[in-house]
Protein backbone atom coordinates (compact mmCIF):
# COMPACT_ATOMS: atom_id res chain seq x y z
CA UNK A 1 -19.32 -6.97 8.51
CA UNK A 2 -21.52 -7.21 5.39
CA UNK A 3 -23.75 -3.98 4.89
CA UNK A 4 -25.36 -2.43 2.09
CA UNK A 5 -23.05 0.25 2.26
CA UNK A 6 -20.02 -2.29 1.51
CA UNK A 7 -19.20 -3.14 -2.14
CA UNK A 8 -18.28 -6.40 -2.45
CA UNK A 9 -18.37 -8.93 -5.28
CA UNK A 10 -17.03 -12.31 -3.83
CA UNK A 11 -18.56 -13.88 -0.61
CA UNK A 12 -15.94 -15.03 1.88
CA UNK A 13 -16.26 -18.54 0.46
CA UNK A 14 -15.52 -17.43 -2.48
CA UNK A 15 -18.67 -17.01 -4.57
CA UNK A 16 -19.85 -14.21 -6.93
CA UNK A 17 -22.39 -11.91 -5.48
CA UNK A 18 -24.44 -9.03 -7.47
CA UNK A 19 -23.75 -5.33 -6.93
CA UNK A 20 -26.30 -2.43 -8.48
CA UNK A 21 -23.22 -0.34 -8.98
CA UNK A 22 -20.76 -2.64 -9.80
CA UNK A 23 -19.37 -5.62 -11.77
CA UNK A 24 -16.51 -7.34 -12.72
CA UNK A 25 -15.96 -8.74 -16.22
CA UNK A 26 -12.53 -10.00 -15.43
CA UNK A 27 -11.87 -13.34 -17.33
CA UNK A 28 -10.21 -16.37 -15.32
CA UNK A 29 -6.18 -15.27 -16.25
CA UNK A 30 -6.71 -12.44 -15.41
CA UNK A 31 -8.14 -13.18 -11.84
CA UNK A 32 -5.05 -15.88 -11.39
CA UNK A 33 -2.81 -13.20 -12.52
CA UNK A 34 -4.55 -11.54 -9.02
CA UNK A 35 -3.78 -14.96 -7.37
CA UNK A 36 -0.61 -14.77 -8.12
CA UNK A 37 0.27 -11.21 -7.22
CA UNK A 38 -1.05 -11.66 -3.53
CA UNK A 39 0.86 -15.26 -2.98
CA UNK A 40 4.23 -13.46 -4.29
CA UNK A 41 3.39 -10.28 -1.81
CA UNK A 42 2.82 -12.53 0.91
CA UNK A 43 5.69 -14.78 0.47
CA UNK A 44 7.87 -12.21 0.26
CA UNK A 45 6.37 -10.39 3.16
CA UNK A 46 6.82 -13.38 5.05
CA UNK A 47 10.59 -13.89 4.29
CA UNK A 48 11.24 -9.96 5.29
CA UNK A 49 9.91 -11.01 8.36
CA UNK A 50 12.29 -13.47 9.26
CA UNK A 51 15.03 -11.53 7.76
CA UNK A 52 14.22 -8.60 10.24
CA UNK A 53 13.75 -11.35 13.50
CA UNK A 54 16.93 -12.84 12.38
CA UNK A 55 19.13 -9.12 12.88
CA UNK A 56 18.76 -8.74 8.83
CA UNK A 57 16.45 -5.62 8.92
CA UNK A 58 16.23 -2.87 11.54
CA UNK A 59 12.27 -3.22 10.92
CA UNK A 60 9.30 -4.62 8.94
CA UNK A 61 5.99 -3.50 8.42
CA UNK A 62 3.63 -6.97 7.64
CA UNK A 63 1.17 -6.89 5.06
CA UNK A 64 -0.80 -10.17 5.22
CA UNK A 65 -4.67 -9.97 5.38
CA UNK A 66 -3.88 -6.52 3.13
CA UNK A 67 -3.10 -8.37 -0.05
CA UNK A 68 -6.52 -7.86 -2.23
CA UNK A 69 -6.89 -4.56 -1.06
CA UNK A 70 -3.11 -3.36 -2.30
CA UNK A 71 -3.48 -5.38 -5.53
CA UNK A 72 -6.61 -4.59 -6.27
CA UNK A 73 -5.82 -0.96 -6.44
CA UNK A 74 -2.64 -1.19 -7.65
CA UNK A 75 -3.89 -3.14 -10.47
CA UNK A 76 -6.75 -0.66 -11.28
CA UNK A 77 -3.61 2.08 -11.82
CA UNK A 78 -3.07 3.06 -15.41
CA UNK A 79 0.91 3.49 -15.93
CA UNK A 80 1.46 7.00 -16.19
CA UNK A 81 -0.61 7.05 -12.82
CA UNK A 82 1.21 9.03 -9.48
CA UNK A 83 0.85 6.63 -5.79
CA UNK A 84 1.93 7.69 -2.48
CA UNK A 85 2.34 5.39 -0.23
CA UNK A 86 3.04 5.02 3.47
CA UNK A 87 5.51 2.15 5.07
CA UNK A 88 3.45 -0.95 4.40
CA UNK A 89 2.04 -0.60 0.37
CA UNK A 90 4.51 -3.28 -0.63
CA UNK A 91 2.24 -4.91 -2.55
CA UNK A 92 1.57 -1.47 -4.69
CA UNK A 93 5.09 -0.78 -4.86
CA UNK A 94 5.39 -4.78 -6.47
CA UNK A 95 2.19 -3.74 -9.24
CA UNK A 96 4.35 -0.77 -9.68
CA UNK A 97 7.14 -3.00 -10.51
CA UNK A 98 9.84 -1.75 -7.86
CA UNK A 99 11.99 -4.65 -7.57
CA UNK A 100 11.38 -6.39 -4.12
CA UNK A 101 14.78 -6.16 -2.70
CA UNK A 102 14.22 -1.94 -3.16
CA UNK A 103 11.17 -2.39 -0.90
CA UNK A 104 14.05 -3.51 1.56
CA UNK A 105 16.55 -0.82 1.14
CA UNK A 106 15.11 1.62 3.81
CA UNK A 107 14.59 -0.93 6.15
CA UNK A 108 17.77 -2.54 5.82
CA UNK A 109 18.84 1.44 6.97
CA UNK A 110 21.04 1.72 3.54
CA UNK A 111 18.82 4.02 1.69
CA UNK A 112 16.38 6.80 2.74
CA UNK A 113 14.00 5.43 0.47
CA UNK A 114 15.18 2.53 -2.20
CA UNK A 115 13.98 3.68 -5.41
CA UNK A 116 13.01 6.31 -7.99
CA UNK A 117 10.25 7.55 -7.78
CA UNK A 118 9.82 8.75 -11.40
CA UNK A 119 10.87 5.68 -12.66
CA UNK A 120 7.95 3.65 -11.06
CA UNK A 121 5.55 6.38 -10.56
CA UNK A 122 5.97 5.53 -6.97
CA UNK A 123 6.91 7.55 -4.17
CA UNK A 124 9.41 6.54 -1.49
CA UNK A 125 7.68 5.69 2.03
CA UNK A 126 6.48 7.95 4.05
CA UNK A 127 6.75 7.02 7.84
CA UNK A 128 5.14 10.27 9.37
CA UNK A 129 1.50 9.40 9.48
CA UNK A 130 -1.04 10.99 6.70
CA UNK A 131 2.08 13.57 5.39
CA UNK A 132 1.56 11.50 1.77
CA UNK A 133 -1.90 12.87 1.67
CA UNK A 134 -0.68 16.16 1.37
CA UNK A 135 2.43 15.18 -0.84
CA UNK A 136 -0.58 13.61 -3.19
CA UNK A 137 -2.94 16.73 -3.17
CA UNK A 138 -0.02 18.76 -4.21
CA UNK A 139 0.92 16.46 -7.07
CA UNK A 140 -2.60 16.27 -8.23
CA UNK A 141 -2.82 19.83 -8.12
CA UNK A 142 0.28 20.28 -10.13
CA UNK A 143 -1.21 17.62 -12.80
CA UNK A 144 -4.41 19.43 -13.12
CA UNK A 145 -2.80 22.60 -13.64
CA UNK A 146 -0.44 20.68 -16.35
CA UNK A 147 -3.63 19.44 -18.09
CA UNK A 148 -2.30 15.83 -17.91
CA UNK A 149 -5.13 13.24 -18.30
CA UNK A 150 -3.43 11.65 -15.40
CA UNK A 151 -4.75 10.07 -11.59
CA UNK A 152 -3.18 10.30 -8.30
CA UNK A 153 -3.79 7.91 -5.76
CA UNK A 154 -2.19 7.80 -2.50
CA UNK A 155 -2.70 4.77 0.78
CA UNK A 156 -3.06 4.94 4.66
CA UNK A 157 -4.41 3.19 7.60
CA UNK A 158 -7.42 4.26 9.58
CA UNK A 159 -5.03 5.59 12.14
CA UNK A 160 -3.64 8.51 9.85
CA UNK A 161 -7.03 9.00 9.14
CA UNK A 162 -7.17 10.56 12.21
CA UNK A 163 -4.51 12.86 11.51
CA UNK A 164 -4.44 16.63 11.15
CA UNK A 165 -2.01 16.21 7.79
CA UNK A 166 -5.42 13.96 5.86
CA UNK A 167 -8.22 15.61 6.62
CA UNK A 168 -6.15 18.66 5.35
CA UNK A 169 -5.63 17.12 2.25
CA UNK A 170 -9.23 16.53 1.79
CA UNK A 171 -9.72 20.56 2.40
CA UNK A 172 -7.35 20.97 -0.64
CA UNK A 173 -8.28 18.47 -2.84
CA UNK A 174 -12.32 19.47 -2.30
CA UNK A 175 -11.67 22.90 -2.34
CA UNK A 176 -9.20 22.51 -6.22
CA UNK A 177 -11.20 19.38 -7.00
CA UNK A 178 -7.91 17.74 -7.67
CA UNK A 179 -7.89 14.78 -9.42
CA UNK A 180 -6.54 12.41 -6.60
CA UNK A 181 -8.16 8.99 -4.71
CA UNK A 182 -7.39 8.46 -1.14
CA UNK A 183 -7.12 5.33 -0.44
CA UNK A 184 -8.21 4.12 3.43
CA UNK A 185 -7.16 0.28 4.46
CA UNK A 186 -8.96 0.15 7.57
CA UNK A 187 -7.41 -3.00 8.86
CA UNK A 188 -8.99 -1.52 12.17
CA UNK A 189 -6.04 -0.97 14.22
CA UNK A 190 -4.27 2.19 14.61
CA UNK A 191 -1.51 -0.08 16.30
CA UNK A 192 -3.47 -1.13 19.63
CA UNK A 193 -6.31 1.58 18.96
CA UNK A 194 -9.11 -0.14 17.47
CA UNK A 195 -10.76 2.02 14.57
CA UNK A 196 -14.08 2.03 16.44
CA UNK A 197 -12.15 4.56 19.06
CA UNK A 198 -11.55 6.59 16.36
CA UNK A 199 -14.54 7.04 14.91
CA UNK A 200 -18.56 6.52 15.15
CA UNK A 201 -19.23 6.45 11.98
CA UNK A 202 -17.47 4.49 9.04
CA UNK A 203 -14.74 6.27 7.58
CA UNK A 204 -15.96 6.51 4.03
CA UNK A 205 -18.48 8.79 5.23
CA UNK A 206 -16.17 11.53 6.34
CA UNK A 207 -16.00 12.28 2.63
CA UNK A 208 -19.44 13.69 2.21
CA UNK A 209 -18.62 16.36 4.94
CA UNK A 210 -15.77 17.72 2.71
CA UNK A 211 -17.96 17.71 -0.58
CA UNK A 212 -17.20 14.68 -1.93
CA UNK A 213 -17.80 10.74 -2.84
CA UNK A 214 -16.95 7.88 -0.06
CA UNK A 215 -17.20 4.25 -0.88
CA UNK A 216 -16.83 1.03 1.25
CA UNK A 217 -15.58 -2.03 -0.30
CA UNK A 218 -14.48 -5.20 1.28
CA UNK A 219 -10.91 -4.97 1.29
CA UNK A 220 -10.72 -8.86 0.79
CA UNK A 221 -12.68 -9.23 -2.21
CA UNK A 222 -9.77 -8.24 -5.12
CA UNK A 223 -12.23 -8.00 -7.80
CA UNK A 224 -14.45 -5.94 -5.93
CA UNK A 225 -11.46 -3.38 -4.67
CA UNK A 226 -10.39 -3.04 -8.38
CA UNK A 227 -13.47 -2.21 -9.69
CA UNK A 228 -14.20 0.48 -6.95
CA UNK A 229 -10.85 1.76 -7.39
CA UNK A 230 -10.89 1.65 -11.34
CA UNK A 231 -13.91 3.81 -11.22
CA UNK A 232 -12.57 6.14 -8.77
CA UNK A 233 -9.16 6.48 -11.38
CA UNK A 234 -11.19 7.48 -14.27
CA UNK A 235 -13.55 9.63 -12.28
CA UNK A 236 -10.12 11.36 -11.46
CA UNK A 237 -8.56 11.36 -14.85
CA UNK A 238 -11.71 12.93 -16.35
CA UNK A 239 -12.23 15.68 -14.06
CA UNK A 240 -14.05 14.06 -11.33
CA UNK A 241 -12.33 15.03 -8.32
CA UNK A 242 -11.34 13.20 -5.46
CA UNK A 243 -12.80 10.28 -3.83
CA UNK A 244 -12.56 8.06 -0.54
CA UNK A 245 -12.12 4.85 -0.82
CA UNK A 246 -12.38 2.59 2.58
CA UNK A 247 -11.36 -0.45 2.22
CA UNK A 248 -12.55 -2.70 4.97
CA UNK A 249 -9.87 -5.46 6.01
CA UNK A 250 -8.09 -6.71 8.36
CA UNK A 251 -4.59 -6.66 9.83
CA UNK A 252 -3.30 -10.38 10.41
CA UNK A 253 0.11 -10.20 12.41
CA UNK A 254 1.58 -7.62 14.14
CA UNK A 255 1.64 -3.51 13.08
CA UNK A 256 5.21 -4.18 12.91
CA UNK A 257 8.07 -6.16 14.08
CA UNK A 258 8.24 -4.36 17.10
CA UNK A 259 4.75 -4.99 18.29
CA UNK A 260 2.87 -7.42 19.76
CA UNK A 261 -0.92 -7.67 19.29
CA UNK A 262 -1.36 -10.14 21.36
CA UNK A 263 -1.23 -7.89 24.16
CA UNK A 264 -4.05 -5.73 22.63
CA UNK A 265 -6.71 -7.95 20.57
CA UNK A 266 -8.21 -11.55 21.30
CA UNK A 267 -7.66 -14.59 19.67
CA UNK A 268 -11.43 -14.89 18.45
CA UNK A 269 -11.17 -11.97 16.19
CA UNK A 270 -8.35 -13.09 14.42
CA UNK A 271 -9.40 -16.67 13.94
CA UNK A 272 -12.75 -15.09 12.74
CA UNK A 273 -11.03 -12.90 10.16
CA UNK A 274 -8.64 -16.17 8.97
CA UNK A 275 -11.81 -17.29 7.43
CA UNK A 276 -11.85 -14.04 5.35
CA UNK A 277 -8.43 -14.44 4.27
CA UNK A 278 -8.53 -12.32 0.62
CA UNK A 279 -6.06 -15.49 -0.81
CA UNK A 280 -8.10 -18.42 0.27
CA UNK A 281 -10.97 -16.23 -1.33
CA UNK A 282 -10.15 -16.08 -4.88
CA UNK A 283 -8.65 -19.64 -5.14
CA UNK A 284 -11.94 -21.11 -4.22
CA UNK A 285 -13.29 -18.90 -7.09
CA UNK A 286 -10.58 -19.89 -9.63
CA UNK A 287 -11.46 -23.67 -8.95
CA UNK A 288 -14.94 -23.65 -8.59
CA UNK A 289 -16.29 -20.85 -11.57
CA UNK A 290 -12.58 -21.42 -13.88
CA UNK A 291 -10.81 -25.33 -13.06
CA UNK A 292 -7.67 -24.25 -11.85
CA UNK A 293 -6.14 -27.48 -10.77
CA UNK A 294 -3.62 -27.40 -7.51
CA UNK A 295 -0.90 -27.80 -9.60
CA UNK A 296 -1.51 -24.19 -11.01
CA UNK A 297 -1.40 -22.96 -7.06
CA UNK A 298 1.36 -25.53 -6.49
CA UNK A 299 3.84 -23.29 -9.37
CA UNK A 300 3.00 -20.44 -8.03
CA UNK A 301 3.82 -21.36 -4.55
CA UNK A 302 7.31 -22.49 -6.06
CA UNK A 303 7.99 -19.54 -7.77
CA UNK A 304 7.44 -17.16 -4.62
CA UNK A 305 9.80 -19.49 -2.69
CA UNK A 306 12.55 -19.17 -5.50
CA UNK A 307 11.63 -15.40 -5.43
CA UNK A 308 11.64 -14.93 -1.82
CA UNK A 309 15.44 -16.84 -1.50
CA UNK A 310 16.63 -14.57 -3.98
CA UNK A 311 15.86 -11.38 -1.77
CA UNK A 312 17.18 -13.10 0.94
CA UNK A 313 20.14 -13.03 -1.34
CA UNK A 314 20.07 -9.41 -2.24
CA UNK A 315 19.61 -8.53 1.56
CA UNK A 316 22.44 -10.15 3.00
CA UNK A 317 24.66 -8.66 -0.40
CA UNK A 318 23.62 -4.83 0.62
CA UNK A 319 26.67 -2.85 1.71
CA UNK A 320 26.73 -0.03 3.82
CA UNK A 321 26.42 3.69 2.44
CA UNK A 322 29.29 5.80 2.91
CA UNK A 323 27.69 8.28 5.88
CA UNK A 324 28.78 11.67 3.85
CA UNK A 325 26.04 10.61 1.29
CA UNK A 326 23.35 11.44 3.47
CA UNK A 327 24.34 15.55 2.84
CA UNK A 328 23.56 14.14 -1.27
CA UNK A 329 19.65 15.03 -1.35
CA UNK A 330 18.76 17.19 1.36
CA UNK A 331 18.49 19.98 -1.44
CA UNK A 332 17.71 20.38 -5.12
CA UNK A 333 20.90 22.61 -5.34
CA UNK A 334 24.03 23.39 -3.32
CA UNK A 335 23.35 24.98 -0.06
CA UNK A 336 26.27 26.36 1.62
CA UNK A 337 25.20 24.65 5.30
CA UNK A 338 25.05 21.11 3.63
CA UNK A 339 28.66 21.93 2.26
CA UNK A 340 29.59 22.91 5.67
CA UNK A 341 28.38 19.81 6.76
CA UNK A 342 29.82 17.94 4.52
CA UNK A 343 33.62 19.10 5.08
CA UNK A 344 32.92 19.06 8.90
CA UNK A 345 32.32 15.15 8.34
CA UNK A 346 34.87 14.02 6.16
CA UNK A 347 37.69 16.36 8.57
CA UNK A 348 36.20 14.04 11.53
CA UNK A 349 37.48 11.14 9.32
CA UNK A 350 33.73 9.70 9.75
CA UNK A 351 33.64 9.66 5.67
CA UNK A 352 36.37 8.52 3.19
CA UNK A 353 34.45 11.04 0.68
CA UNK A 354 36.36 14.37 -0.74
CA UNK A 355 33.38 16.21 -2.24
């Protein structure tokens, strides 16, 4: 795994390591303040699973082993920064500060997407693989052309990077130098398709074929992915163009609830990337290097328990959407098939509406 073509900053035991191009001069709050961000994300990523094996949720998308990658980035975003996600960026939508029981809403299947996007400077999920790369490119675009001194950064897996929709975003945001950072987590499965079926080479290197910079950080070193990704931002903001980030981690459970990797990938792999786990990784740094005591651990531990019952809450307390709001944002403006729509429903006495 370790290369000299992978940035990383933190060993997996937890000890600093030098980089020529990089360093992090992050004091000791400031890396708990990481701490606590992935223990929340993965507590509450936890309790959504349960909630969707106990009937709660029509589907989950797990995010543990991802943690330092998603809040490393998303804590390298400045706030009037654009993201695009796909289905399983909670932890960006959380540094975002979309309140978790939104992150639920579309799988709960009461809202086609759970928030506003404006508000958070978020996008909604994006299920169809790699389509968010484009949505970014064309934001970016739009922001250059505005003159905004603004970044756009948007997230898949090493499977979409193997989709026609991404490497046609890199064509557009090469060709306009738009300021925008993709964002790889190569957790190395594309479901059951490893990422070494997908490619020969690592995926950061792509980049260079469409004119522009790839780097390859460990994607469970947090200090090292927000320093990578901090750099990227500002290249961005000041007229930069894009970059590739790859961020080189590992998926721990299943792609989603309705998979099972067992079927697909060894036990030996997974106990070898346990040792790597990006949460184990900076505790042993806070203690060691800062004397964090395991009480400090201990309160965060009981506030993402506290947290995570209180979504549990929220879950359970979502009501169903009257069906004749799905006609409500198919367009910007009326359109006189939605209307049709719309009446056809309501006469089939499938809606209580009257709009």
């Amino acid at each position: 795994m370790i290369d000299e073509e992978l940035v990383q900053l933190l060993t997996p035991e937890g000890e600093r390591v030098s980089h020529p191009d990089y360093q992090s001069t992050l004091g000791g709050d400031e890396i708990f303040g990481f701490f606590r961000d992935m223990a929340i994300v993965r507590r509450l990523c936890n309790e959504s699973t349960s909630l969707q094996r106990q009937g709660q949720l029509a589907l989950w998308a797990p995010v543990q082993g991802q943690e330092a990658a998603q809040i490393g980035a998303g804590r390298a975003l400045a706030p009037m920064d654009f993201t695009f996600p796909s289905y399983r960026e909670h932890g960006i939508a959380w540094c975002r500060g979309v309140p978790p029981e939104d992150m639920l809403r579309i799988f709960r299947a009461v809202s086609n997407g759970g928030w506003d996007p404006q508000k958070y400077r978020h996008s909604v999920p994006t299920v169809v693989l790699g389509n968010q790369a484009l949505h970014a490119v064309g934001y970016a675009m739009g922001v250059q052309r505005d003159g905004a001194e603004e970044a756009v950064m948007t997230f898949f897996g090493d499977g979409a990077s193997s989709q026609g929709d991404v490497l046609e975003s890199f064509v557009w945001a090469a060709s306009f130098n738009a300021p925008v950072v993709f964002f790889c987590q190569n957790n190395q499965w594309g479901i059951s398709t490893p990422s070494s079926l997908q490619s020969k080479v690592p995926l950061f290197r792509r980049a260079r074929g469409f004119g522009f910079p790839g780097v390859r950080v460990d994607g469970n070193d947090v200090l090292a992915v927000h320093e990578v990704t901090k750099r990227a931002l500002e290249n961005a903001r000041l007229g930069g163009g894009p970059t590739l980030i790859e961020a080189y981690t590992y998926r721990m459970g299943a792609h989603t609830t309705s998979d099972d990797p067992t079927r697909y990938r060894i036990d030996a792999e997974v106990e070898v990337w346990k040792h790597r786990d990006p949460i184990e990784r900076v505790k042993s740094l806070l203690v060691h290097e800062y004397g964090f005591k395991t009480k400090d651990f201990d309160e965060v531990g009981d506030e993402a328990d506290v947290m995570a019952l209180k979504l549990r809450e929220d879950v359970l307390a979502m009501g169903r959407p009257d069906p004749i709001t799905m006609f409500d944002d198919v367009y910007a403006a009326p359109h006189p098939l939605i209307d049709e729509g719309r009446r056809e429903m309501i006469e089939l006495g499938i809606s209580g509406g009257s709009r």
